[in-house]
Protein backbone atom coordinates (compact mmCIF):
# COMPACT_ATOMS: atom_id res chain seq x y z
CA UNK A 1 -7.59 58.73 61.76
CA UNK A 2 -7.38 55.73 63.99
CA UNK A 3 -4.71 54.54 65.37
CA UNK A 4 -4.04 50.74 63.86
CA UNK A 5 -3.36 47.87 65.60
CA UNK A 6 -1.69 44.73 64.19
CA UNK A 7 -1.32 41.98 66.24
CA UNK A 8 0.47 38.41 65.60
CA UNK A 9 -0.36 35.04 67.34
CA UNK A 10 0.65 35.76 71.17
CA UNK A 11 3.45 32.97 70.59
CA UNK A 12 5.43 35.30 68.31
CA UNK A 13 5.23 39.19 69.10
CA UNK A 14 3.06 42.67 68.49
CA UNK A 15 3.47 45.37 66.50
CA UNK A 16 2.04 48.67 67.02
CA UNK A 17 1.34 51.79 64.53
CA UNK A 18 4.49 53.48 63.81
CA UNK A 19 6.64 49.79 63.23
CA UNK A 20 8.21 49.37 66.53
CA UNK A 21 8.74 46.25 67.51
CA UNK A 22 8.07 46.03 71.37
CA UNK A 23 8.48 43.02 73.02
CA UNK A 24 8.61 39.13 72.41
CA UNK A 25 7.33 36.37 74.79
CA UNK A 26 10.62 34.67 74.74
CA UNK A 27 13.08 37.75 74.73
CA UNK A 28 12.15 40.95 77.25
CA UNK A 29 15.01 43.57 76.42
CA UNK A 30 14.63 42.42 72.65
CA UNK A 31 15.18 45.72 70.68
CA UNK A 32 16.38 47.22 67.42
CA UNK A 33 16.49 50.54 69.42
CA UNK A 34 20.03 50.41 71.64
CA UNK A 35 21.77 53.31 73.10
CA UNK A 36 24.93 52.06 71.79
CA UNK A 37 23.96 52.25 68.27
CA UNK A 38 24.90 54.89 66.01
CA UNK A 39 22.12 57.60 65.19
CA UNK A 40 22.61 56.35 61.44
CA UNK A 41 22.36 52.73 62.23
CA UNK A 42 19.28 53.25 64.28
CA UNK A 43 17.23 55.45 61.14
CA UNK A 44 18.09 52.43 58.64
CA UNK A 45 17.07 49.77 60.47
CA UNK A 46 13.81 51.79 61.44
CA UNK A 47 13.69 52.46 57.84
CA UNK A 48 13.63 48.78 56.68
CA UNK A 49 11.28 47.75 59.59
CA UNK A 50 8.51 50.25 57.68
CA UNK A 51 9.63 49.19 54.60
CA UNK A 52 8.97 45.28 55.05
CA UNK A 53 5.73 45.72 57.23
CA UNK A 54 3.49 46.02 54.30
CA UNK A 55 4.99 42.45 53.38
CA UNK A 56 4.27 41.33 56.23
CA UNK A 57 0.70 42.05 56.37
CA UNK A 58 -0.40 41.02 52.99
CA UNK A 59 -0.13 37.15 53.88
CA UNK A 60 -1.49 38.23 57.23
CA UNK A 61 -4.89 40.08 55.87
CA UNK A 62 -4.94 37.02 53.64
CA UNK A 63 -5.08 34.33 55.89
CA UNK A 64 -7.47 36.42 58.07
CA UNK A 65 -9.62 36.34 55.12
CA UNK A 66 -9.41 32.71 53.93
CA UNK A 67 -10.58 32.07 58.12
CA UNK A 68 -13.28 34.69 58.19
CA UNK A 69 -14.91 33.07 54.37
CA UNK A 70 -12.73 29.95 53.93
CA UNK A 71 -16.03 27.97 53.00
CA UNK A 72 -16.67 30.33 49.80
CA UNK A 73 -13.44 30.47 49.01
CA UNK A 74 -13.01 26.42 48.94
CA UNK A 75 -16.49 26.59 47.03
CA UNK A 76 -15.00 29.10 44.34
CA UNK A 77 -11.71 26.56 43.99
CA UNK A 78 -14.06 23.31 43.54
CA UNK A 79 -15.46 25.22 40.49
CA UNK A 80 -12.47 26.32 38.98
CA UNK A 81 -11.29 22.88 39.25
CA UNK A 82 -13.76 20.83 38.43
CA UNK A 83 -14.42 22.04 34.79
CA UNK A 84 -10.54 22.29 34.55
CA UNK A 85 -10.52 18.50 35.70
CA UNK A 86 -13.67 17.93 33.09
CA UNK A 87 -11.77 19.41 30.34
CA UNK A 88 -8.41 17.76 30.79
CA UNK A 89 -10.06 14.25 30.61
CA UNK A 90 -12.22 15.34 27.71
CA UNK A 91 -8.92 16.52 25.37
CA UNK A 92 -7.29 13.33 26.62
CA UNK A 93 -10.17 11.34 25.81
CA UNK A 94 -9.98 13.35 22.27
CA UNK A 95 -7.00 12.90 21.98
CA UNK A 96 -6.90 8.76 22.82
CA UNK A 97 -9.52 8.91 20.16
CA UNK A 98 -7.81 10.44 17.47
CA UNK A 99 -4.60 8.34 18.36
CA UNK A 100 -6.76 5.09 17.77
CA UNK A 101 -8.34 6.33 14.50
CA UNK A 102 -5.28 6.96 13.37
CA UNK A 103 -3.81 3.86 13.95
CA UNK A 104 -6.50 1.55 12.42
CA UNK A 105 -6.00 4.01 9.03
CA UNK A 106 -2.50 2.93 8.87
CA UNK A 107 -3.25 -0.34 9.39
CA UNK A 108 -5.73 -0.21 6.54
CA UNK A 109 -3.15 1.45 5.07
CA UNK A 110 -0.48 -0.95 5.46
CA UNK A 111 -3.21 -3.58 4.90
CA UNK A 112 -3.84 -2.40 1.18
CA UNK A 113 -0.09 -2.11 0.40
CA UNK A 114 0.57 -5.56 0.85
CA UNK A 115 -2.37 -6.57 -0.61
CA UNK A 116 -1.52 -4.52 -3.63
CA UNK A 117 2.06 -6.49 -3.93
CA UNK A 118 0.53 -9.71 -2.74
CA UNK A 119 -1.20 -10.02 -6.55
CA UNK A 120 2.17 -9.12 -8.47
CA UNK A 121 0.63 -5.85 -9.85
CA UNK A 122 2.19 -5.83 -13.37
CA UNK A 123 0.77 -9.30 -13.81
CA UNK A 124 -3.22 -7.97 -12.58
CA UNK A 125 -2.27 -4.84 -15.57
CA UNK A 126 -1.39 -7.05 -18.10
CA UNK A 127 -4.09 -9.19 -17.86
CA UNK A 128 -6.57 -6.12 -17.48
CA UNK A 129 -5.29 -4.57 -20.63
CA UNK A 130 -5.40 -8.06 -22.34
CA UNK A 131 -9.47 -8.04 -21.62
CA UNK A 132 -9.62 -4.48 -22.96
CA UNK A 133 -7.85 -5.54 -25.66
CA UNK A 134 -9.46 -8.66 -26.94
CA UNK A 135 -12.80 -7.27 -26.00
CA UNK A 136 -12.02 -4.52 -28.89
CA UNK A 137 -11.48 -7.67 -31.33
CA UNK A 138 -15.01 -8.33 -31.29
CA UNK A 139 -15.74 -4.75 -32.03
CA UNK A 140 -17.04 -3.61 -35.46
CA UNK A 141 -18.31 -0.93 -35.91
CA UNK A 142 -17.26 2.42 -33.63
CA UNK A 143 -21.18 2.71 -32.26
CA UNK A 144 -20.43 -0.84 -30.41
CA UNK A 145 -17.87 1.45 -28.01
CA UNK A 146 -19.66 4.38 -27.80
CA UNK A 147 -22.47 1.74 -26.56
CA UNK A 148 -23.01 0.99 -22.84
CA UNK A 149 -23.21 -2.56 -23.27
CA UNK A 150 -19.47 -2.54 -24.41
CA UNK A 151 -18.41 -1.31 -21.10
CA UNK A 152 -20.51 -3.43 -19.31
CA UNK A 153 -19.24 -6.57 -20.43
CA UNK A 154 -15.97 -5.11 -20.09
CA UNK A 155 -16.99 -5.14 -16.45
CA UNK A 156 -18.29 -8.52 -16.67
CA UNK A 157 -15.06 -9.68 -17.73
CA UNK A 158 -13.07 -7.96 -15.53
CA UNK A 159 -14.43 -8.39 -12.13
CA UNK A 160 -13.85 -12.53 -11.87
CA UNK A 161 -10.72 -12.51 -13.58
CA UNK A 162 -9.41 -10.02 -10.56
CA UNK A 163 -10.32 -11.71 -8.20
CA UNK A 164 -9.03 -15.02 -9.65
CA UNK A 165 -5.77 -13.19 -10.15
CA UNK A 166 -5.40 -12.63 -6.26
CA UNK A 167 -5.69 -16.79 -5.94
CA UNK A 168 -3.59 -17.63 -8.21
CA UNK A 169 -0.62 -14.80 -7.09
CA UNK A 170 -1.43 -15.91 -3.83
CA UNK A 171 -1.53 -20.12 -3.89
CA UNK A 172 1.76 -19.22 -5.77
CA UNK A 173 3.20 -17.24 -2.86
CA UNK A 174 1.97 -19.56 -0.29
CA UNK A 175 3.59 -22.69 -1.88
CA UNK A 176 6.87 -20.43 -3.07
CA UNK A 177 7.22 -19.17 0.63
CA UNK A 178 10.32 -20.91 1.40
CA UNK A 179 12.07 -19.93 -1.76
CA UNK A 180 10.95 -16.80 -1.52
CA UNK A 181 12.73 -15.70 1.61
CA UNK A 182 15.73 -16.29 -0.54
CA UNK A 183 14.45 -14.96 -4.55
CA UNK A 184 11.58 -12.44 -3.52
CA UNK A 185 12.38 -11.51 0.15
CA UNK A 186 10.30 -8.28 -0.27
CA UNK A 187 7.32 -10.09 -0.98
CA UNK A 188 4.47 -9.91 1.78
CA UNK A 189 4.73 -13.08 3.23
CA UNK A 190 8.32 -13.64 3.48
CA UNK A 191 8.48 -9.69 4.66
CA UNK A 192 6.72 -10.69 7.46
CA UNK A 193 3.82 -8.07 5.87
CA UNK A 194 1.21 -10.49 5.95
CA UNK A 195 0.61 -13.38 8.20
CA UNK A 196 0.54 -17.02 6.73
CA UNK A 197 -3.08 -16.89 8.08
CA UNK A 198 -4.07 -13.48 6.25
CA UNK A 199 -2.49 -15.09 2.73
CA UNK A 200 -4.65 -18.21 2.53
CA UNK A 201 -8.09 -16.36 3.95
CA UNK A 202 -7.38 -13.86 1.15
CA UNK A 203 -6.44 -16.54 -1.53
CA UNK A 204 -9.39 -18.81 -0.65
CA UNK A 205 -11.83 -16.40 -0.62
CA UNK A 206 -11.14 -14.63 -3.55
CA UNK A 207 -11.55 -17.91 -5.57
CA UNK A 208 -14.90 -18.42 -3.80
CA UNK A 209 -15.64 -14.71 -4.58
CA UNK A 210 -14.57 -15.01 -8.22
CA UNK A 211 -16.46 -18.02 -9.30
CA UNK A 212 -19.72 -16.82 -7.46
CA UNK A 213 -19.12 -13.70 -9.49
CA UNK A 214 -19.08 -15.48 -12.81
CA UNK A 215 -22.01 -17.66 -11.47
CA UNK A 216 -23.88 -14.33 -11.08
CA UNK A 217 -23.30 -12.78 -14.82
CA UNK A 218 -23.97 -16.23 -16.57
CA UNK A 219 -21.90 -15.74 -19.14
CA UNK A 220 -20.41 -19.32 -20.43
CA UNK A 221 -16.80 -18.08 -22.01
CA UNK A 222 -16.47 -16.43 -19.02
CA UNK A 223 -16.95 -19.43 -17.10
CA UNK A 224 -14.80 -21.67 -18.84
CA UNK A 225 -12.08 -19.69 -18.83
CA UNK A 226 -12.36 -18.75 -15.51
CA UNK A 227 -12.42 -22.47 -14.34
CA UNK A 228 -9.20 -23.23 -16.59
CA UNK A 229 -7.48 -20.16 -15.44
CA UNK A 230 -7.84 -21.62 -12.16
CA UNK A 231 -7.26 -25.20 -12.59
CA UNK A 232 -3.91 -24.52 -14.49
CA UNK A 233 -2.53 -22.40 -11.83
CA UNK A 234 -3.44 -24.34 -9.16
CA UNK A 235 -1.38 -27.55 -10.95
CA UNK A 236 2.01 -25.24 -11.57
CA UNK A 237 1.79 -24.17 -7.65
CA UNK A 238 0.63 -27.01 -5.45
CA UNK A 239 2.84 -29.48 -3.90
CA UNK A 240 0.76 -32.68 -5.24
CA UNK A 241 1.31 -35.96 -6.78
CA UNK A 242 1.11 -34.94 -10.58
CA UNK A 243 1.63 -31.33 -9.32
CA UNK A 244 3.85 -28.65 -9.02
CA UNK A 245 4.40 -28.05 -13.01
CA UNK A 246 6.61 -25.19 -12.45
CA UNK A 247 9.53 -27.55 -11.51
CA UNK A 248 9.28 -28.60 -15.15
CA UNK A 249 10.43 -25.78 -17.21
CA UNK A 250 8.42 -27.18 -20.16
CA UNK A 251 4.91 -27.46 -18.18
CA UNK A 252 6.17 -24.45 -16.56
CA UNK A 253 6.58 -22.22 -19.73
CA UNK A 254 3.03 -24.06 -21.09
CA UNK A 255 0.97 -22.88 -17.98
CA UNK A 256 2.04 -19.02 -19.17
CA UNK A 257 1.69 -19.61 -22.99
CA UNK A 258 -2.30 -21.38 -22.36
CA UNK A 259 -2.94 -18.24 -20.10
CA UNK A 260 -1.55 -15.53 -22.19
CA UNK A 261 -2.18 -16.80 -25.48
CA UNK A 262 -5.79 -18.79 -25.25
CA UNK A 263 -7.41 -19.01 -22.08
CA UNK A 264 -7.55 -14.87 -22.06
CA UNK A 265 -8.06 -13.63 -25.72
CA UNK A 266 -11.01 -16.13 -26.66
CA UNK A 267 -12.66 -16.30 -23.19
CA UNK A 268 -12.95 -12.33 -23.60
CA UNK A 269 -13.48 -12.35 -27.21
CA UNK A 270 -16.34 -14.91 -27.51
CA UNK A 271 -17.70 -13.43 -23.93
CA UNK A 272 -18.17 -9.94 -26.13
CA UNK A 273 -19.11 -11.20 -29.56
CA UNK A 274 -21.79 -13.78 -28.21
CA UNK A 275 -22.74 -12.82 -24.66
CA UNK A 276 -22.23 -9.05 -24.96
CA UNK A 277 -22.95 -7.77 -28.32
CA UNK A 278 -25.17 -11.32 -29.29
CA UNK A 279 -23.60 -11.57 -32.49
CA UNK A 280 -22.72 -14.50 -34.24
CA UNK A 281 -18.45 -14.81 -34.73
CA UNK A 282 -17.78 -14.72 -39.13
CA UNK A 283 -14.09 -13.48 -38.84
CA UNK A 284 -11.31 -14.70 -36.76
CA UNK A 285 -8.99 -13.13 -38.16
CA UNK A 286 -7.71 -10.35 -35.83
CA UNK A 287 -8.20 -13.25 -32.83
CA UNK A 288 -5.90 -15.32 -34.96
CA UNK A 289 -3.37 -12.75 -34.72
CA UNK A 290 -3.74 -12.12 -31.46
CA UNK A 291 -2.85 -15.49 -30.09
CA UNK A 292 0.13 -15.95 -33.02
CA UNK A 293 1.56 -12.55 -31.37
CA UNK A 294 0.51 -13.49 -27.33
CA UNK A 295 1.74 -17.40 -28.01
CA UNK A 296 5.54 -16.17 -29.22
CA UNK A 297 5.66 -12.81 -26.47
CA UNK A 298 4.21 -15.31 -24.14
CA UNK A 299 6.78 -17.72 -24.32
CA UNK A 300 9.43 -15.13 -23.88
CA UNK A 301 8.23 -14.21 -20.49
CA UNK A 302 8.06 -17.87 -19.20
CA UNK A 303 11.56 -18.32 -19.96
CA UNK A 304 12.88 -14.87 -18.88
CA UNK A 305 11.03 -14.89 -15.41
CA UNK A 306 13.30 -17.70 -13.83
CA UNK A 307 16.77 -16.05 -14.87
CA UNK A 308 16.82 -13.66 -11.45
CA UNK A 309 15.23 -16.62 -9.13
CA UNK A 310 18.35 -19.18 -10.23
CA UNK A 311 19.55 -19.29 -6.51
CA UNK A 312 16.44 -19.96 -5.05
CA UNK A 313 15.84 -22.38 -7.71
CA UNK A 314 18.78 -24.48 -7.29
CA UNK A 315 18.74 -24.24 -3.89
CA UNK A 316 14.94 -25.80 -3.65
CA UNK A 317 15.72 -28.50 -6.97
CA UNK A 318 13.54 -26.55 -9.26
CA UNK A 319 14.97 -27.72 -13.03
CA UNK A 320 14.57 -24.25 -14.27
CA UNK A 321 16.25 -23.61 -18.01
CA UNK A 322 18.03 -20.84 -16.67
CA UNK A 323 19.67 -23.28 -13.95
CA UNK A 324 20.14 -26.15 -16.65
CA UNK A 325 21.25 -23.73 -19.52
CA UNK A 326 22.60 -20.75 -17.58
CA UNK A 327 21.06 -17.25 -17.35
CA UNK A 328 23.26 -15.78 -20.22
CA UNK A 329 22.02 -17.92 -23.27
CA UNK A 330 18.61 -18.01 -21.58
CA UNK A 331 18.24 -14.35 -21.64
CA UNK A 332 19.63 -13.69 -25.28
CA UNK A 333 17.21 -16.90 -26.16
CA UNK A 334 14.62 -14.82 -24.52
CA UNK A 335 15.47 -11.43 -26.31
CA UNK A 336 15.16 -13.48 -29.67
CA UNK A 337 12.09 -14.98 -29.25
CA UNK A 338 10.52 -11.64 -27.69
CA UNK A 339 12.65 -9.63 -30.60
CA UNK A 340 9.92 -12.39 -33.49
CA UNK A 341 6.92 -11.89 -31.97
CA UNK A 342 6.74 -7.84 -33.17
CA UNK A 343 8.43 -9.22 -36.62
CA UNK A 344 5.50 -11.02 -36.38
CA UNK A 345 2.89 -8.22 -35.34
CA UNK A 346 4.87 -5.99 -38.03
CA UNK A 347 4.10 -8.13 -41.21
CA UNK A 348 0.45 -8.82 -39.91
CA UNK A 349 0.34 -4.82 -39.62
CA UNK A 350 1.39 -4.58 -43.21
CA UNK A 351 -1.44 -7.52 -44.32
CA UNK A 352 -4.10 -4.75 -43.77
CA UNK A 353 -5.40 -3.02 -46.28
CA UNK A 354 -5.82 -0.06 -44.69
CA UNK A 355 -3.00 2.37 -45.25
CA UNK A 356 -3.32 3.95 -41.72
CA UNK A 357 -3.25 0.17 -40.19
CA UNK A 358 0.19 -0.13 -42.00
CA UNK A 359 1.66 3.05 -40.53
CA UNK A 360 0.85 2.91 -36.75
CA UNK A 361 0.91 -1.07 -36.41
CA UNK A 362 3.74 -1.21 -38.29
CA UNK A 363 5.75 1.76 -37.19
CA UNK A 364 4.67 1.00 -33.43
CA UNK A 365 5.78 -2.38 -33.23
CA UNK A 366 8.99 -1.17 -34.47
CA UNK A 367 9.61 1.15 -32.27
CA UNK A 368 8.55 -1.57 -29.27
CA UNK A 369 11.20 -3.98 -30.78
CA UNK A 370 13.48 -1.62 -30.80
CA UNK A 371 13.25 -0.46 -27.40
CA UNK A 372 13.85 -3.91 -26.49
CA UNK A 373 17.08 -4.36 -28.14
CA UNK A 374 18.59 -1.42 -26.85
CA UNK A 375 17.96 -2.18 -23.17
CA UNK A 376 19.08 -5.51 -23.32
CA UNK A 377 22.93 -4.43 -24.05
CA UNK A 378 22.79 -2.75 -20.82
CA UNK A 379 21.52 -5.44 -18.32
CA UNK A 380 23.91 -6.57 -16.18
CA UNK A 381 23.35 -10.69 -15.69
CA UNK A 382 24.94 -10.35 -11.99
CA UNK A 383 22.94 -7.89 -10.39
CA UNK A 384 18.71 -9.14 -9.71
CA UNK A 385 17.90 -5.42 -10.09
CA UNK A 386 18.61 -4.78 -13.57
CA UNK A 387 17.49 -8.34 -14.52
CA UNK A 388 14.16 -7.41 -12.74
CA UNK A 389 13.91 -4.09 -14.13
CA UNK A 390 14.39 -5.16 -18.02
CA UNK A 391 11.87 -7.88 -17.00
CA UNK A 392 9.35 -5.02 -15.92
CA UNK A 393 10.29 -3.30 -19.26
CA UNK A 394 9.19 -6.64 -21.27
CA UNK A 395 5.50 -6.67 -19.47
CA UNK A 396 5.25 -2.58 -20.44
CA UNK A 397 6.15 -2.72 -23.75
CA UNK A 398 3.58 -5.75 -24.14
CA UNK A 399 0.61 -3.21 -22.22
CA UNK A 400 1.34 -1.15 -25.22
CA UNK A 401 1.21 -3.81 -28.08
CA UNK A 402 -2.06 -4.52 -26.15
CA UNK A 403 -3.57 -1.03 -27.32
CA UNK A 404 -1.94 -1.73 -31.04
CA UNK A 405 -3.44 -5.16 -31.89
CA UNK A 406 -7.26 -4.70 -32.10
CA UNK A 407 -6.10 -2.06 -35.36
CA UNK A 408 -5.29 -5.23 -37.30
CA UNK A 409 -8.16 -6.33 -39.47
């Protein structure tokens, strides 16, 4: 075999076959070999000469290779790195774009929320179950319900009335926004959930939208009722001369009992009977009931919905009759009044003739009355959650009168 030669730059030194180092431009006599040096010595350092030249040489070969094909080798590193380079910007890209979807789904999101408590949600119920409701008054026979049409006009009724429930929760809220960083501080507004901006765009345009949706389905007890729905609510909210009923607990407690008791049952009754079903009205019997039981539970809620805002309400001069009266014989006048209007809905249950009728209106709207009583020992007059949460309690136990009314006939 050959002998093999490994040279380093002339600035540093040579080696030859064997690993002995030989000589160095800047030292002559420089030696690991030396006469004075044990035998021992001498074999271990020869020993770890061998041992590291193979170290030595890798880099070496190496960097004889990179000069010999340095321009492939540069050529092979561009292509590694340039898909490497493509694909890092393309999963950043990915990943700026699924960062930015999902931020404008929360903000829809978010958007929705507020919107949901922006209409005071128990309010938009009640007044959906009360067009159910009084739509089934004008029902009768079962083929009526089992009829398209039915639902359709259930839609009719619906649709406006929604979206003239976001204007008149939301002029409310506008006006109230003062008094509400102090009564309702959750709200969206005073939360700081919705801009001032984003309340009145969504309150003006869903009165625009509402009566262009009644314009659309033509149907004249809808109209009317849609136009004194808004008209009514637009006098208790807005700071006017003549305006602003709700500081008047009297006008104040009217504006709920038209709205509960009148404006919605006949709008919704005479929109099905005439407009839906194109019958002529011979009995108004079970309407009649319907606004005697609406009228008294109505006038319940208007007085009960001012005993947790009595701080606001004093503090903004709002006459309230739970700041003139005190919230303790307000709510216990409230209990009363809500406590005769299912002693009411029980003796019209009885009136029917039908022994059925009897049982569930009458055993139902005992039970509802009931329920009512009991809670009310345990609400405690200090604290705005319990008087909030007993208030919730009143609007549920009405959405279920709402399904036990259209039975009396």
């Amino acid at each position: 075999m050959a002998s093999m030669s490994l040279r380093f730059s002339p600035n540093v030194f040579s080696l030859t076959n064997g690993g002995n180092l030989w000589q160095s431009k800047h030292s002559k006599n420089f030696s690991y070999g030396s006469s004075f040096a044990p035998k021992t010595s001498m074999h271990q350092r020869k020993n770890q000469i061998e041992y590291n030249l193979p170290r030595l040489q890798q880099p070496i070969l190496n960097n004889q290779f990179k000069s010999v094909e340095g321009v492939s080798t540069n050529e092979e590193n561009n292509k590694k790195y340039i898909p490497k380079a493509v694909s890092e910007e393309y999963f950043e890209s990915e990943e700026s774009r699924s960062s930015e979807t999902k931020d404008i789904v929360g903000s829809v999101k978010r958007f929705l929320v507020a919107l949901y408590w922006f209409c005071y949600p128990y309010t938009m119920f009640g007044r959906t179950l009360s067009t159910i409701s009084a739509s089934l008054l004008a029902v009768e026979k079962l083929s009526d319900i089992s009829s398209p049409l039915f639902f359709i006009g259930v839609l009719q009724a619906l649709l406006p009335f929604t979206l003239m429930d976001f204007y008149v929760n939301g002029v409310n809220q506008l006006y109230d926004y003062e008094i509400d960083k102090i009564n309702k501080p959750f709200l969206p507004l005073p939360s700081g959930a919705f801009s001032f901006t984003t309340g009145v765009v969504v309150t003006v345009g869903s009165a625009i939208m509402g009566f262009l949706a009644s314009y659309m389905i033509g149907s004249w007890p809808l109209f009317w009722g849609l136009l004194s729905f808004f008209l009514i609510w637009s006098g208790y909210s807005i700071k006017g001369p003549f305006l602003r009923w709700k500081k008047n607990p009297l006008l104040a407690a009217t504006c709920i009992y038209t709205t509960l008791a009148l404006i919605f049952p006949i709008s919704f009754f005479y929109h099905m009977k005439t407009f839906v079903l194109k019958r002529a009205v011979t009995s108004l019997k079970p309407l009649m009931f319907f606004v005697a039981f609406t009228s008294i539970y109505s006038l319940g809620i208007a007085l009960f919905k001012d005993i947790p805002d009595i701080e606001g309400d004093k503090a903004f001069g709002i006459q309230s009759f739970s700041t003139r009266l005190g919230q303790k014989k307000v709510f216990w006048i409230c209990v009363s009044i809500l406590e005769s209007a299912f002693g009411v809905a029980i003796l019209a249950g009885l009136s029917s003739s039908l022994l059925w009728v009897k049982l569930a209106t009458g055993l139902g709207h005992a039970v509802l009355g009931s329920i009512l009583w009991y809670q009310a020992k345990f609400v405690d007059l200090s604290d705005k959650g319990s008087i909030r949460s007993y208030y919730m309690l009143i609007w549920k136990l009405l959405y279920v009168a709402y399904f036990l009314m259209p039975l009396i006939r």
